[in-house]
PDB file of N, CA and C in Angstrom:
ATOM      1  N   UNK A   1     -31.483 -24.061  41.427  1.00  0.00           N
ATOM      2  CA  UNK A   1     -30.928 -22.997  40.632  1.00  0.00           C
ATOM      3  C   UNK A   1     -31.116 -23.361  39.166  1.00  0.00           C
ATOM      4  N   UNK A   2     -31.441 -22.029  38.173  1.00  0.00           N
ATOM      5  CA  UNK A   2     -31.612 -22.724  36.848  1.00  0.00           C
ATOM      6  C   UNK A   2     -30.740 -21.596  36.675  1.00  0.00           C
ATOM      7  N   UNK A   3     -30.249 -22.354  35.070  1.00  0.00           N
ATOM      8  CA  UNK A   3     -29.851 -20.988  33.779  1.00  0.00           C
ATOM      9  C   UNK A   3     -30.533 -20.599  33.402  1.00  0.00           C
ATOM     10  N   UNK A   4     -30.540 -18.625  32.852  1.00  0.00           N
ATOM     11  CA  UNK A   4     -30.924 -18.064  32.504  1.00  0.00           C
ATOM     12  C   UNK A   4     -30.280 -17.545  30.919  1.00  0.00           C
ATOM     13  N   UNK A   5     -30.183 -18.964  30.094  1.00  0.00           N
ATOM     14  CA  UNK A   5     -29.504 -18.678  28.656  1.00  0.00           C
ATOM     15  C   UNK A   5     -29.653 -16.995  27.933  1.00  0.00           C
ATOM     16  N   UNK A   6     -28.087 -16.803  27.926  1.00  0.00           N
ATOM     17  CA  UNK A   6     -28.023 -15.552  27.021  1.00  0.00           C
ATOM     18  C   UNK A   6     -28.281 -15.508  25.627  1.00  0.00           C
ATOM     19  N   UNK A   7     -28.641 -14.707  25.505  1.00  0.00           N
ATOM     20  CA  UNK A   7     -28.773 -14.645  23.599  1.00  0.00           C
ATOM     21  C   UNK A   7     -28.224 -13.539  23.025  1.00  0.00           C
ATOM     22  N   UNK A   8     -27.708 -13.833  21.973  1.00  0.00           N
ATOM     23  CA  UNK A   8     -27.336 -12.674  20.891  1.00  0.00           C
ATOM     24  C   UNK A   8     -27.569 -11.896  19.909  1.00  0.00           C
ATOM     25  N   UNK A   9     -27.504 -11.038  19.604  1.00  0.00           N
ATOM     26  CA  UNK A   9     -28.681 -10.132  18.570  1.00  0.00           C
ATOM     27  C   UNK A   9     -27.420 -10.710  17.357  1.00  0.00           C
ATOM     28  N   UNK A  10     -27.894 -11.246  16.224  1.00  0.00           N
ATOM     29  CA  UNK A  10     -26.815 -10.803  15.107  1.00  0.00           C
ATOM     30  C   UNK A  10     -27.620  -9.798  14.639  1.00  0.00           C
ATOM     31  N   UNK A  11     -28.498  -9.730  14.188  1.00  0.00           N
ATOM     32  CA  UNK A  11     -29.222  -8.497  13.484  1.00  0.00           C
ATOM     33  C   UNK A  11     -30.169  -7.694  14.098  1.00  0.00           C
ATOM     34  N   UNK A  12     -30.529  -6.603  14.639  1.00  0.00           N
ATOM     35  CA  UNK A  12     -31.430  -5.681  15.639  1.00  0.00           C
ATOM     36  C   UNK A  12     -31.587  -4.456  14.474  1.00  0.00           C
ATOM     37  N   UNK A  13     -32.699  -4.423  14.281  1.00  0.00           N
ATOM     38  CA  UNK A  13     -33.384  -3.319  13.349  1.00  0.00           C
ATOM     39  C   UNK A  13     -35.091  -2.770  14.238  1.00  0.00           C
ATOM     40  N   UNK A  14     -35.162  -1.575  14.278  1.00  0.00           N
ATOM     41  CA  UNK A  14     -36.428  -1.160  14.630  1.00  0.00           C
ATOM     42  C   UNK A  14     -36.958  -0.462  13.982  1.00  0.00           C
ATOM     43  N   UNK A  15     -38.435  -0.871  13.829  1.00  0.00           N
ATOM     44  CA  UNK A  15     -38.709  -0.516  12.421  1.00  0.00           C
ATOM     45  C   UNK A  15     -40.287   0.483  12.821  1.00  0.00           C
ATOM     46  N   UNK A  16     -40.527   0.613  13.892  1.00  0.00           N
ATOM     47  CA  UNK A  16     -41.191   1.678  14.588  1.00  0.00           C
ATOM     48  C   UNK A  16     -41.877   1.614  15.787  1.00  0.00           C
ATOM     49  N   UNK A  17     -42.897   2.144  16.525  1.00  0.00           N
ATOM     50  CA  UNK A  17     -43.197   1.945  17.872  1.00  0.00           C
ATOM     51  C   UNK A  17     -44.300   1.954  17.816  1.00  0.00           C
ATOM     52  N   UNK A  18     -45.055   1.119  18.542  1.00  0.00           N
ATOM     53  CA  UNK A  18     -46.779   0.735  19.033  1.00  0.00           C
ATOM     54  C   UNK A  18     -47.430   1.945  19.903  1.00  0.00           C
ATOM     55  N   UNK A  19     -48.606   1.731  19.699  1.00  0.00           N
ATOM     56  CA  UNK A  19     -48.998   3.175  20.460  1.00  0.00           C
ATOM     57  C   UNK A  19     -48.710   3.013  22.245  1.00  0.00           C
ATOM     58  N   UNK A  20     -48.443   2.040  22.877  1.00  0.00           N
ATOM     59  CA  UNK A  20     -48.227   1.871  24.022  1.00  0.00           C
ATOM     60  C   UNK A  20     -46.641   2.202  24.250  1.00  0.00           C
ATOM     61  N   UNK A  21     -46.117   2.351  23.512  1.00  0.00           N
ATOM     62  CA  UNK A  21     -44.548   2.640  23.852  1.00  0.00           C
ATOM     63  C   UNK A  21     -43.477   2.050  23.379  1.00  0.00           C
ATOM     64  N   UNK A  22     -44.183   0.709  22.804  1.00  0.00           N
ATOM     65  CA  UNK A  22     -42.715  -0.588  22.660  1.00  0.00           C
ATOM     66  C   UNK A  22     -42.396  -0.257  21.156  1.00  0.00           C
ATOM     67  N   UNK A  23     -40.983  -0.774  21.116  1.00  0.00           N
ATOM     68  CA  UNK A  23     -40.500  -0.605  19.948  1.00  0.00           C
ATOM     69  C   UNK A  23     -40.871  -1.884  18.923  1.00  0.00           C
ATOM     70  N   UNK A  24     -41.241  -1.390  17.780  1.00  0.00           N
ATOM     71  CA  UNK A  24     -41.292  -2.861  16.581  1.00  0.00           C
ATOM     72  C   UNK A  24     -39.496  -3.360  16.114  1.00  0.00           C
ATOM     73  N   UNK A  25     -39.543  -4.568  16.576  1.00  0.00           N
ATOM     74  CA  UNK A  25     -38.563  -5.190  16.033  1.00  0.00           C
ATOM     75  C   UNK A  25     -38.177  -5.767  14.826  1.00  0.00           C
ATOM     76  N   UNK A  26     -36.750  -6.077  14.491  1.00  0.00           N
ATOM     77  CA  UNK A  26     -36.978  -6.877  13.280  1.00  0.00           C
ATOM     78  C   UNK A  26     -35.218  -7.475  13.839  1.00  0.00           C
ATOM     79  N   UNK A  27     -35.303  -8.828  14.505  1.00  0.00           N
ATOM     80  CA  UNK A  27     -33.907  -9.248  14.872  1.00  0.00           C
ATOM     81  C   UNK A  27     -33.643 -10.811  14.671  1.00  0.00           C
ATOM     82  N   UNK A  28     -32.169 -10.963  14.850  1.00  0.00           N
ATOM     83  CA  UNK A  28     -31.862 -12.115  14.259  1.00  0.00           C
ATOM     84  C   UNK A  28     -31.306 -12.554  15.725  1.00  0.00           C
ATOM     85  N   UNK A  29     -31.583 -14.393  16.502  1.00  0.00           N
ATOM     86  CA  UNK A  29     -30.359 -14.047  17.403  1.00  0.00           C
ATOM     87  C   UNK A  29     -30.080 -15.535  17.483  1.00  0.00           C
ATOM     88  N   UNK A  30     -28.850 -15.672  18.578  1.00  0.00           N
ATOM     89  CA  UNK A  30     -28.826 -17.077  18.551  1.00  0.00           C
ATOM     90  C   UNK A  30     -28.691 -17.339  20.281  1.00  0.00           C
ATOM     91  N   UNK A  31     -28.851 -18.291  20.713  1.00  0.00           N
ATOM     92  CA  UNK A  31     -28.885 -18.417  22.494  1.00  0.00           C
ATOM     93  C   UNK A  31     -27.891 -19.207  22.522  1.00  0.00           C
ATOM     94  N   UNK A  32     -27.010 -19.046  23.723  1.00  0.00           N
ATOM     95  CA  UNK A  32     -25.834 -19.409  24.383  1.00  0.00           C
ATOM     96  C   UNK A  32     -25.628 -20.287  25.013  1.00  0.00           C
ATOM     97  N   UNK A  33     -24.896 -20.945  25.459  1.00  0.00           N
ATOM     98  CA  UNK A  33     -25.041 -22.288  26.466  1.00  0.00           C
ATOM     99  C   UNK A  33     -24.395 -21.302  27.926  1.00  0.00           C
ATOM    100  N   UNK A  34     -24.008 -20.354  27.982  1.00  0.00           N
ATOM    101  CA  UNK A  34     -23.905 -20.051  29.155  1.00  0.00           C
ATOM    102  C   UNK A  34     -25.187 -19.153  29.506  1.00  0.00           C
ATOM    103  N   UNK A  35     -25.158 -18.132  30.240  1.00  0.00           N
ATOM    104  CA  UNK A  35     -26.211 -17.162  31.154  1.00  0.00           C
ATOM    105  C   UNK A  35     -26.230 -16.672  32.048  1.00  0.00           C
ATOM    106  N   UNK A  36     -27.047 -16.435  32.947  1.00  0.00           N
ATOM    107  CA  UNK A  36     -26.880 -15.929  34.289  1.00  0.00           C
ATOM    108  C   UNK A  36     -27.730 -17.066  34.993  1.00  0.00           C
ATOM    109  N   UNK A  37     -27.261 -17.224  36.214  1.00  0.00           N
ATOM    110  CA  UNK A  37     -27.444 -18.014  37.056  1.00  0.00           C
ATOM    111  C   UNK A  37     -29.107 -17.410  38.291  1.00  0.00           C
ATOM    112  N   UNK A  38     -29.775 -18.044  38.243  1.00  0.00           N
ATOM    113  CA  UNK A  38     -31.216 -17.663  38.927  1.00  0.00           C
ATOM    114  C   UNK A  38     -31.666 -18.425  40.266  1.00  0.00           C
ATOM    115  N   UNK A  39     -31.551 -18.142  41.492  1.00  0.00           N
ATOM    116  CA  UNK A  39     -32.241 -18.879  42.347  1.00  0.00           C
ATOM    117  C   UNK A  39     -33.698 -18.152  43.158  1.00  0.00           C
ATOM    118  N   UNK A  40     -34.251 -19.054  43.478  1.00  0.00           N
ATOM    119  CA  UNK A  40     -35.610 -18.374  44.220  1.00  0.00           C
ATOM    120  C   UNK A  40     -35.931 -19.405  45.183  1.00  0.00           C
ATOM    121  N   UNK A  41     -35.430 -18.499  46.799  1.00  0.00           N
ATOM    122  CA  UNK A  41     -35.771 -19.272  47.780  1.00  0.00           C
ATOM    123  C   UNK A  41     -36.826 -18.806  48.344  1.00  0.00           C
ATOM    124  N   UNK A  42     -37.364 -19.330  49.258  1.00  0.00           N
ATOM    125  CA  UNK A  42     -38.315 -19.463  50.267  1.00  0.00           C
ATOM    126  C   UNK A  42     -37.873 -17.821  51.373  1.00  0.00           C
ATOM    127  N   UNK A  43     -38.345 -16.733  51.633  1.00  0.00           N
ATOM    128  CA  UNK A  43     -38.134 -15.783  52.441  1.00  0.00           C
ATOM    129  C   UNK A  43     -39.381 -15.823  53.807  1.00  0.00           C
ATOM    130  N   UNK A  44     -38.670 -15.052  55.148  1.00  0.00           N
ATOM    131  CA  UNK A  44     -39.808 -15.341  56.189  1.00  0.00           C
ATOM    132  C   UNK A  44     -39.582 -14.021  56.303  1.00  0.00           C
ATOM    133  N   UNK A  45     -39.280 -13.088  55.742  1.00  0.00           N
ATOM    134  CA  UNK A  45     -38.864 -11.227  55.740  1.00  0.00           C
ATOM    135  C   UNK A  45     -39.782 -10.525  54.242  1.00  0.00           C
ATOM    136  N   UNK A  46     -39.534  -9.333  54.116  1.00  0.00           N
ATOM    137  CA  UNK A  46     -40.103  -9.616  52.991  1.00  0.00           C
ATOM    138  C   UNK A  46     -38.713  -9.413  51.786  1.00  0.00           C
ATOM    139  N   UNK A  47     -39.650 -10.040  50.289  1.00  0.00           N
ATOM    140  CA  UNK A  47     -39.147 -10.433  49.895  1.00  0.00           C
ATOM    141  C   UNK A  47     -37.565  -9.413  49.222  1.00  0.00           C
ATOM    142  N   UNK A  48     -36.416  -9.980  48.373  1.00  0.00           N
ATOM    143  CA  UNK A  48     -35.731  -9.184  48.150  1.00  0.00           C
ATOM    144  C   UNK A  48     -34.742 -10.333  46.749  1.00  0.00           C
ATOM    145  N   UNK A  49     -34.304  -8.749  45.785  1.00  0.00           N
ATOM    146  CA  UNK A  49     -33.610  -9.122  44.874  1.00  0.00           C
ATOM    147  C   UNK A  49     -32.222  -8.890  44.680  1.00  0.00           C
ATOM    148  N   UNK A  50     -31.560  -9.897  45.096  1.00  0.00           N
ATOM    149  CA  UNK A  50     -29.694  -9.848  45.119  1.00  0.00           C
ATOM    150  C   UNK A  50     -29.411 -10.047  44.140  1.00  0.00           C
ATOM    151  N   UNK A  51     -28.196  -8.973  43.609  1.00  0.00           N
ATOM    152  CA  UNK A  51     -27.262  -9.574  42.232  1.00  0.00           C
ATOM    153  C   UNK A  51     -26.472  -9.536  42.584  1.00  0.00           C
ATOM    154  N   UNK A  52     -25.545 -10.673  42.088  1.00  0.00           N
ATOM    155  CA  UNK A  52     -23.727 -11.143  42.577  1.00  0.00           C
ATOM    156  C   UNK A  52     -23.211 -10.794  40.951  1.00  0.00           C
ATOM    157  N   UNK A  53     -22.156 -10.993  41.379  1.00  0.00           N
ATOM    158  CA  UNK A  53     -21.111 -11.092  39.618  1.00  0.00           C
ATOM    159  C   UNK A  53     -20.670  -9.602  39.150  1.00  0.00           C
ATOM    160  N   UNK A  54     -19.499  -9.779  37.933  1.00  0.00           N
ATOM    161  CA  UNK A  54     -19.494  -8.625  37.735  1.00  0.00           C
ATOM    162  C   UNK A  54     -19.511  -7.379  37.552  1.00  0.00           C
ATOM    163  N   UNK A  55     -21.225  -7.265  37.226  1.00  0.00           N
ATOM    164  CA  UNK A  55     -21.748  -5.771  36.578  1.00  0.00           C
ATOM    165  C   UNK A  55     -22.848  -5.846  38.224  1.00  0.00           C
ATOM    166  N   UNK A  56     -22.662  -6.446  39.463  1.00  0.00           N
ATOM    167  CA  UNK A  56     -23.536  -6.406  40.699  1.00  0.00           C
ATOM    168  C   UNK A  56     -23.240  -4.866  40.984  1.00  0.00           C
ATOM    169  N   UNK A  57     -21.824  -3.783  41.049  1.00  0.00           N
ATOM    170  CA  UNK A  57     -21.501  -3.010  41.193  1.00  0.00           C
ATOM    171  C   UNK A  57     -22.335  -2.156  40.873  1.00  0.00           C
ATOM    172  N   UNK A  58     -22.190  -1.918  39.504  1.00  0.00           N
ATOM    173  CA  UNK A  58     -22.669  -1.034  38.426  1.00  0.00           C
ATOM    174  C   UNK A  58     -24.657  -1.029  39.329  1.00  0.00           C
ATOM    175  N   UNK A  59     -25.491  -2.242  38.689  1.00  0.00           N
ATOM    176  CA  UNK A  59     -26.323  -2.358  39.021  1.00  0.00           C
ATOM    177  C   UNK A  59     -27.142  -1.975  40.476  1.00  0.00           C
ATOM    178  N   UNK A  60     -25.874  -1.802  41.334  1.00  0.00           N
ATOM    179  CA  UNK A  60     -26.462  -1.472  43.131  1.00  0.00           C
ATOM    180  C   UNK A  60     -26.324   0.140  43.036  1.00  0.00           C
ATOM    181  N   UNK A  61     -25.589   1.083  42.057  1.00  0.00           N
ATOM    182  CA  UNK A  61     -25.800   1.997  41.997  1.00  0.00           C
ATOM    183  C   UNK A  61     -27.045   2.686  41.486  1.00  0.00           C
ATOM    184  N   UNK A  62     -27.678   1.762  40.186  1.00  0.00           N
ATOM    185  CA  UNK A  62     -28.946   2.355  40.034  1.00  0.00           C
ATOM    186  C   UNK A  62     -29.755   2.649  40.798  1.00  0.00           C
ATOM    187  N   UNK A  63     -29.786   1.936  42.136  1.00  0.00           N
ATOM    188  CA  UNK A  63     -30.848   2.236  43.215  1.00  0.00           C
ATOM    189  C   UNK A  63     -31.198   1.086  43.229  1.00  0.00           C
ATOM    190  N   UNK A  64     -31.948  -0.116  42.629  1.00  0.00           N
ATOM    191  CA  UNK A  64     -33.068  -0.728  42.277  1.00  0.00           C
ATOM    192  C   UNK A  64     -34.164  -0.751  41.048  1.00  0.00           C
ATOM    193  N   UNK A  65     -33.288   0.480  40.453  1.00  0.00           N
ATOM    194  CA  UNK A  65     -34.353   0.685  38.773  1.00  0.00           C
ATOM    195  C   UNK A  65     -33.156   0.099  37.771  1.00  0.00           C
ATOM    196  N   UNK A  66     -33.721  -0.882  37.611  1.00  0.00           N
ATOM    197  CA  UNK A  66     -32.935  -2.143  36.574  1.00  0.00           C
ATOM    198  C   UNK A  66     -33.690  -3.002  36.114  1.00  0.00           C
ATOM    199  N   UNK A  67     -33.425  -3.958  34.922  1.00  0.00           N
ATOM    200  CA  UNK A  67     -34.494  -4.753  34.548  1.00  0.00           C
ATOM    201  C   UNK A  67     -34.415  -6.255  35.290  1.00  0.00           C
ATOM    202  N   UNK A  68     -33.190  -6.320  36.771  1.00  0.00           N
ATOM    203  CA  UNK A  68     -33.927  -7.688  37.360  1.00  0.00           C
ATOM    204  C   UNK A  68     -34.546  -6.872  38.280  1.00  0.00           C
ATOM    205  N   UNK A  69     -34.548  -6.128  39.095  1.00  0.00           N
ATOM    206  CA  UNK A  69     -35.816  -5.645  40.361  1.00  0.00           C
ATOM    207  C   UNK A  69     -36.855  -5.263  39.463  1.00  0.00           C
ATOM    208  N   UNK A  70     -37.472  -4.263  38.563  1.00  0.00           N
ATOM    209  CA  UNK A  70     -38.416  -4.783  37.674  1.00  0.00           C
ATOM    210  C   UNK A  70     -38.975  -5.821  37.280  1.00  0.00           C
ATOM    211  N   UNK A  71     -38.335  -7.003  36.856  1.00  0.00           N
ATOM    212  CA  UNK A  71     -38.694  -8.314  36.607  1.00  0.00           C
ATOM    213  C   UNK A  71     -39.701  -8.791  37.768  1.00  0.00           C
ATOM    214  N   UNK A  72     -38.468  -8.818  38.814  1.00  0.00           N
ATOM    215  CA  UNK A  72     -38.962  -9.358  40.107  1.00  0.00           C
ATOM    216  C   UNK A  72     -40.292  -8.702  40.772  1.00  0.00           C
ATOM    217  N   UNK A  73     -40.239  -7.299  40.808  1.00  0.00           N
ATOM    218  CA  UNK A  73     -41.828  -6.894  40.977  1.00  0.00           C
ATOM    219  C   UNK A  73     -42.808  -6.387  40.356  1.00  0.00           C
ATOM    220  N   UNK A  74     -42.479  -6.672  39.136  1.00  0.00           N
ATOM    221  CA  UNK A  74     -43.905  -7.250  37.801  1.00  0.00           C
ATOM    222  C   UNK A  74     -43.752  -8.537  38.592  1.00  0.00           C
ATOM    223  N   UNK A  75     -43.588  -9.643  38.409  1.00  0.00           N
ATOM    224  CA  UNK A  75     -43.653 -10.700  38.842  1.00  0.00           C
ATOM    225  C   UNK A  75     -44.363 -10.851  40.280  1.00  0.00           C
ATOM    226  N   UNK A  76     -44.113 -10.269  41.093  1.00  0.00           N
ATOM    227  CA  UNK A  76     -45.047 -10.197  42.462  1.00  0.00           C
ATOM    228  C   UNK A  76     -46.149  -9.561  42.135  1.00  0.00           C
ATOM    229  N   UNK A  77     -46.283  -8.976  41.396  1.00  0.00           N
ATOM    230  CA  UNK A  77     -47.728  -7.999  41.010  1.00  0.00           C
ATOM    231  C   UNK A  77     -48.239  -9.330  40.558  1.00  0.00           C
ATOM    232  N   UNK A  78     -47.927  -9.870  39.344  1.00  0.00           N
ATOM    233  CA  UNK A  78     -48.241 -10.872  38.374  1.00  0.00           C
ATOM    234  C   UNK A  78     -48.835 -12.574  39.733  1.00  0.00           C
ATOM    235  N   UNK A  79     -47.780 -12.918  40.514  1.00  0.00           N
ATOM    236  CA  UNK A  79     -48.123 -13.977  41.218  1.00  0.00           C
ATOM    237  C   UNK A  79     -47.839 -13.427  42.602  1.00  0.00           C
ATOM    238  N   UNK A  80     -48.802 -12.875  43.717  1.00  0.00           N
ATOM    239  CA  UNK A  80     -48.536 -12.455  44.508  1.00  0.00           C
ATOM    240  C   UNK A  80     -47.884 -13.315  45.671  1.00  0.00           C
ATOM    241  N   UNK A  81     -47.693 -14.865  45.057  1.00  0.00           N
ATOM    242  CA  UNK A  81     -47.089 -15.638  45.965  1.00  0.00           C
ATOM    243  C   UNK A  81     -45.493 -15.781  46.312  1.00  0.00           C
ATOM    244  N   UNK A  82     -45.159 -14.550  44.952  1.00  0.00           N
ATOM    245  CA  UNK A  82     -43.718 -14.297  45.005  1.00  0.00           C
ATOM    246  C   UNK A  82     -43.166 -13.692  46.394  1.00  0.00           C
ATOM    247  N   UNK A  83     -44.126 -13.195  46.631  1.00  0.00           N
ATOM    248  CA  UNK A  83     -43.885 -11.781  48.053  1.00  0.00           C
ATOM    249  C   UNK A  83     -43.561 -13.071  49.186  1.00  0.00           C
ATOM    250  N   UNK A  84     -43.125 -14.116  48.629  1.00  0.00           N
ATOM    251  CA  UNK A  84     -42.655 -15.186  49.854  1.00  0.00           C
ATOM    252  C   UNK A  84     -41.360 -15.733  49.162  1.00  0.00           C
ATOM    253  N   UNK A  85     -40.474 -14.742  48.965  1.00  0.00           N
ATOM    254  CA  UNK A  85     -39.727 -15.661  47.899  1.00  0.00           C
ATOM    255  C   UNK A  85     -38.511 -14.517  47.793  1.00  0.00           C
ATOM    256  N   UNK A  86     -37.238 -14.647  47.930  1.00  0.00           N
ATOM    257  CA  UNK A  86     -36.020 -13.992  47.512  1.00  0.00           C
ATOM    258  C   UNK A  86     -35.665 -14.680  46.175  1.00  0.00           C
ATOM    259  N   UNK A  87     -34.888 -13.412  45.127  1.00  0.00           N
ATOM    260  CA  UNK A  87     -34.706 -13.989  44.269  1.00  0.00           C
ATOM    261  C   UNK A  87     -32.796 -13.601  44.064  1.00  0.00           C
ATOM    262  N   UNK A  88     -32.001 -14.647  43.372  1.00  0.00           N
ATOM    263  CA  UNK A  88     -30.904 -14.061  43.708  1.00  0.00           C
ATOM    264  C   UNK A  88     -30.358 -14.176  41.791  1.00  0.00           C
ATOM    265  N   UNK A  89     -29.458 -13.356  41.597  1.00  0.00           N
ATOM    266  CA  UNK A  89     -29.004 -13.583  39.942  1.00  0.00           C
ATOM    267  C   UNK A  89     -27.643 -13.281  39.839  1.00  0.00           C
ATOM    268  N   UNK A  90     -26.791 -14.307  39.362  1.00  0.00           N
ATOM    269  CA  UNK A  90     -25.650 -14.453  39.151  1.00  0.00           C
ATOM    270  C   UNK A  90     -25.043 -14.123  38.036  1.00  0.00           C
TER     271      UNK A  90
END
């Protein structure tokens, strides 16, 4: 299991958008000694993304359109060796 250090915006300014969509930044931040908690085991099913904690509620209502199941399958696109692998976030 690793940490997934939080960070903090002190300053978030956007100062316009790229022709692909993303926003131009201009931010200040500092990283946390706490985070969210990350494991990635070994799956013999296919693979799947659990969130525990708090805001797990909130997040199981989106469906699955959130930025950890996103993460997780950019990431299988990206290393298709993920598709052997549960990922869990605390």
């Amino acid at each position: 299991m690793i940490t997934a250090h939080a960070k903090i915006n002190l300053t978030l300014s956007v100062t316009g958008r790229d022709e692909d969509g993303y926003h131009q930044l201009v931010s200040a931040v500092c990283f946390t000694d706490f985070g969210d908690k990350l494991r990635i085991s070994p799956t013999s099913d296919n693979p799947i993304t659990t969130i525990k904690g708090p805001f797990a509620e909130i997040l199981a209502k989106a469906g699955g359109d959130h930025l950890v199941s996103g993460a997780h399958n950019l990431a299988k696109e990206i290393m298709p060796s993920l598709n052997d692998y549960d990922v869990t976030i605390d």
